[in-house]
Protein backbone atom coordinates (compact mmCIF):
# COMPACT_ATOMS: atom_id res chain seq x y z
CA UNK A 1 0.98 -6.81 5.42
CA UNK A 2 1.69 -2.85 5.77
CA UNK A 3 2.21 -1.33 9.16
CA UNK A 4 2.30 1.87 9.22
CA UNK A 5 4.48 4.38 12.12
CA UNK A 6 3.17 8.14 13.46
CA UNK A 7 5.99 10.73 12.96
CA UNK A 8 5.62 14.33 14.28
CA UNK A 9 4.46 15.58 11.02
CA UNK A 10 1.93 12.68 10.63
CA UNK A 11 2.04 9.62 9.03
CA UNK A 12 4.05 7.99 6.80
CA UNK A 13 2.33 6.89 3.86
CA UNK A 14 1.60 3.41 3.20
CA UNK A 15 3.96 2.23 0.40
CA UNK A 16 2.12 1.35 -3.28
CA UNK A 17 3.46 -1.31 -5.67
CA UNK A 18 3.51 -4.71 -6.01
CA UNK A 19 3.60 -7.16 -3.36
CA UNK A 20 4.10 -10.42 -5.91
CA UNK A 21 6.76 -10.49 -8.39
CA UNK A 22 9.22 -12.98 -10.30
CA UNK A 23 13.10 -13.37 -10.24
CA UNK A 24 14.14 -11.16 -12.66
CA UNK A 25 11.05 -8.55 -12.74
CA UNK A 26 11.34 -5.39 -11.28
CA UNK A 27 9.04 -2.60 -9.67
CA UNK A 28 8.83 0.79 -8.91
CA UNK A 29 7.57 1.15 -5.22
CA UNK A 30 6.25 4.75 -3.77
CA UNK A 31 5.07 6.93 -0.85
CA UNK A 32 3.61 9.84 -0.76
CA UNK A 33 5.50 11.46 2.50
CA UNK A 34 8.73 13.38 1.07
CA UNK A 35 12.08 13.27 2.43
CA UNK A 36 12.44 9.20 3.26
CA UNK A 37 14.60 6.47 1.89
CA UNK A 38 14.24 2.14 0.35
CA UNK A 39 15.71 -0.08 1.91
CA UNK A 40 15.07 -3.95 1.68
CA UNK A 41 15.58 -7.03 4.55
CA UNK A 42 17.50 -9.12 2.22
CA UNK A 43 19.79 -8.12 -0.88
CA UNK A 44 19.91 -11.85 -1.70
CA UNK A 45 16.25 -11.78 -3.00
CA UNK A 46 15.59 -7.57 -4.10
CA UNK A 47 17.55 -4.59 -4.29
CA UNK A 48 15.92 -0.97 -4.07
CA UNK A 49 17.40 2.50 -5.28
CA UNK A 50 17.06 6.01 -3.70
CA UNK A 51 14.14 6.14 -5.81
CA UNK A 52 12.25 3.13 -5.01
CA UNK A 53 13.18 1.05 -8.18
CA UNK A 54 13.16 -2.54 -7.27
CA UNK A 55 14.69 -5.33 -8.93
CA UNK A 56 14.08 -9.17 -7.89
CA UNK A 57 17.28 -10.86 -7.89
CA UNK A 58 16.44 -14.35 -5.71
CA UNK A 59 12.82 -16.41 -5.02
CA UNK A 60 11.64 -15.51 -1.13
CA UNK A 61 10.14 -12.85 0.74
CA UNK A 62 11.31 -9.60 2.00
CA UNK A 63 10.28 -7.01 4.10
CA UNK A 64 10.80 -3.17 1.93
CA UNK A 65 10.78 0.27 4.04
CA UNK A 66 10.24 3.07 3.98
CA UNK A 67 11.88 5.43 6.74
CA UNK A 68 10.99 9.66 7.00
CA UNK A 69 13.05 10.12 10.32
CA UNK A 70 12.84 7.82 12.64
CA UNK A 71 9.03 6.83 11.65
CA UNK A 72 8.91 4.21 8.58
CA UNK A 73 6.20 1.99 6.55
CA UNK A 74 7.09 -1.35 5.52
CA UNK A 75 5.58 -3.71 2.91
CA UNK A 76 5.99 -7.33 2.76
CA UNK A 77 7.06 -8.30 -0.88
CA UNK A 78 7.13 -11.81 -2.28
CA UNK A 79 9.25 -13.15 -4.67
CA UNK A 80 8.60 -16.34 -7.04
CA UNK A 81 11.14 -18.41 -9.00
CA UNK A 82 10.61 -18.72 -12.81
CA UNK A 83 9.92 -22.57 -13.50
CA UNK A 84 12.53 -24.26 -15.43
CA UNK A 85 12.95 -24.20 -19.20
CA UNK A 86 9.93 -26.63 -20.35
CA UNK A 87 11.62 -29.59 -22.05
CA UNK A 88 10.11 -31.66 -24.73
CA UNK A 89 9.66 -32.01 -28.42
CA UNK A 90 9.23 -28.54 -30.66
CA UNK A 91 6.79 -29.50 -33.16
CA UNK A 92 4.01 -32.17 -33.68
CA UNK A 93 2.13 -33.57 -36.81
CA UNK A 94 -1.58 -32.08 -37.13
CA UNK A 95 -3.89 -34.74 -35.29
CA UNK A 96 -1.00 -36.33 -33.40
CA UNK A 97 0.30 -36.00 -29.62
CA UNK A 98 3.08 -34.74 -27.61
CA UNK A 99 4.52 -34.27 -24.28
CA UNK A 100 6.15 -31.16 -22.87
CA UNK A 101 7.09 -30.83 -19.04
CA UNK A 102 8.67 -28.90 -16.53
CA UNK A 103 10.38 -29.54 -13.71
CA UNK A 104 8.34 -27.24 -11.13
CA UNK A 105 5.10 -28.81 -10.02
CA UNK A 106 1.66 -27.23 -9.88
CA UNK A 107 1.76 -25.24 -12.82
CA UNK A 108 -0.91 -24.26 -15.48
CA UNK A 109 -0.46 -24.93 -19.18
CA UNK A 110 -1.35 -23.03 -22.00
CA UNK A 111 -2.20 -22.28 -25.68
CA UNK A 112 -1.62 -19.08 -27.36
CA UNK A 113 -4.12 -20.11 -30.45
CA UNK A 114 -6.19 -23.57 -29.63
CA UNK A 115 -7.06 -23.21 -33.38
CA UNK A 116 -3.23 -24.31 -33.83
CA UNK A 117 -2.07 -26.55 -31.60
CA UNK A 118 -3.54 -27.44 -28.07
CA UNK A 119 -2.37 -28.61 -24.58
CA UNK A 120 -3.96 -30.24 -21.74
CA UNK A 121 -3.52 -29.88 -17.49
CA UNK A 122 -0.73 -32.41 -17.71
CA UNK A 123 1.15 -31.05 -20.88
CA UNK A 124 0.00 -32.78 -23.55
CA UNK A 125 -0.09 -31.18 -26.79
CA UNK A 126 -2.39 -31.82 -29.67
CA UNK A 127 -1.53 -30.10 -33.42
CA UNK A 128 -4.54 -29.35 -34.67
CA UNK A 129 -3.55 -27.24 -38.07
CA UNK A 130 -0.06 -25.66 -39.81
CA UNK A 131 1.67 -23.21 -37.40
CA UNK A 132 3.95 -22.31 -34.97
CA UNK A 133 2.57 -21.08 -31.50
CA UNK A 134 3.25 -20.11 -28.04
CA UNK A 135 2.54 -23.01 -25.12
CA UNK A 136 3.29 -21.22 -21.28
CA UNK A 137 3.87 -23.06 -18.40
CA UNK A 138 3.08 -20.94 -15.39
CA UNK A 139 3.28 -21.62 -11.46
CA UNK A 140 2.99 -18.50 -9.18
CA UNK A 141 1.87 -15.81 -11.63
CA UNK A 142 6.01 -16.97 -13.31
CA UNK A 143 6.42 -18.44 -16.27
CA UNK A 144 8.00 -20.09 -19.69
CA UNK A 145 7.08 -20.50 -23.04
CA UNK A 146 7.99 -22.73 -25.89
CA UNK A 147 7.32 -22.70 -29.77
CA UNK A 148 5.27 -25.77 -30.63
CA UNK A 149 5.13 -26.00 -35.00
CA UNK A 150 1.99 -28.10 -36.49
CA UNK A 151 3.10 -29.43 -39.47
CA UNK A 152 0.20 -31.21 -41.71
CA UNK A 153 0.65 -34.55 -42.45
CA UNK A 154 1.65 -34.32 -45.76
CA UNK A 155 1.75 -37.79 -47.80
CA UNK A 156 4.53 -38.75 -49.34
CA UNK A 157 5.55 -37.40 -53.17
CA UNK A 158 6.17 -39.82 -55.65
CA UNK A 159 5.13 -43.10 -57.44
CA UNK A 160 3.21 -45.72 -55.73
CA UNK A 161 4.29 -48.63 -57.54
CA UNK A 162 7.43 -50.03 -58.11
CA UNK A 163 8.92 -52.76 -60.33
CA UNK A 164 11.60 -54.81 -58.57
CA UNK A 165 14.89 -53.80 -59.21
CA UNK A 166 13.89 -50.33 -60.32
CA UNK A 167 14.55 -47.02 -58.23
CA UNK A 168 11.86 -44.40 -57.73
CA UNK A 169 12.65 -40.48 -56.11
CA UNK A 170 9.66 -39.75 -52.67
CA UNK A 171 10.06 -37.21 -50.49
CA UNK A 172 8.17 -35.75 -48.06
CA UNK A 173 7.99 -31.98 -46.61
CA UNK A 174 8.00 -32.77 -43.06
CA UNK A 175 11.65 -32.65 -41.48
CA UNK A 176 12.84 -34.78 -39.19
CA UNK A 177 11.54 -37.71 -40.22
CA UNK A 178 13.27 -41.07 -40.94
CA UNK A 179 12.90 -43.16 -43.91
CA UNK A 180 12.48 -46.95 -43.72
């Protein structure tokens, strides 16, 4: 929403920049009539400069203006909480399953390189080949990323016999894992 007020000298500009934005972002709003200053509804969710340099400090919305005089322009800005940190495990074998999630519903999942590792609408992530890649959770235009790692399944090194009561040295390149 921009409303916009008559002065004697004309109008004041409607203010450009962005109307969206996440906690933590910032922006650099503008008009085009000299001589005015920022000011914001709520400090809780933005602050703005004497230059119109905007920082998002809280999720809600907030009404920024700009005032020549006693004429102004206002913009309506909203501001979006990041999602939580996505919780899960950090790597998968290739060809095997796992399952990330985050605490903030309605988000969209996603792969940096499906040719590594893939995930599906409800966070479940395939390794498909060796790697380490990006997976972003995003609601609201916000969002978080974790590092996924593919490892191959790798057999096991060593013998595949043994004589009982003899001893034999396996190992396996994968970490993490538990021997039994």
């Amino acid at each position: 929403m921009l409303l916009l007020s008559q002065s004697a000298h004309g109008f004041v500009h409607p203010i450009t920049g962005l109307s969206n934005m996440c906690v933590g972002s910032s922006a650099l709003y503008g008009d085009s009539t000299w001589g005015g200053t920022w000011s914001c509804s709520d400090s809780t969710i933005g602050l703005i400069d004497a230059a119109g340099n905007f920082f998002a400090v809280g999720a809600g919305t907030l009404i920024i203006t700009y005032t020549v005089g006693v004429e102004s322009a206002t913009k309506t800005a909203t501001i979006y909480p990041i999602p939580p940190p996505i919780t899960g495990p950090s790597f998968v074998c290739a060809m095997d399953t796992i399952h990330l999630t985050n605490g903030m519903p309605g988000g969209i999942w996603r792969t940096q390189d499906a040719s590594i590792v893939t995930v599906n609408s409800i966070g479940i992530v395939t390794g498909v080949s060796s790697g380490t890649k990006v997976i972003s959770y995003t609601v609201n235009g916000c969002y978080v990323f974790s590092l996924i790692t593919v490892f191959n399944n790798d057999p096991i090194i060593g013998p595949n016999t043994i004589c009982l009561g003899d001893s034999i040295a396996i190992s396996d390149s994968i970490p993490g894992g538990r021997w039994t």
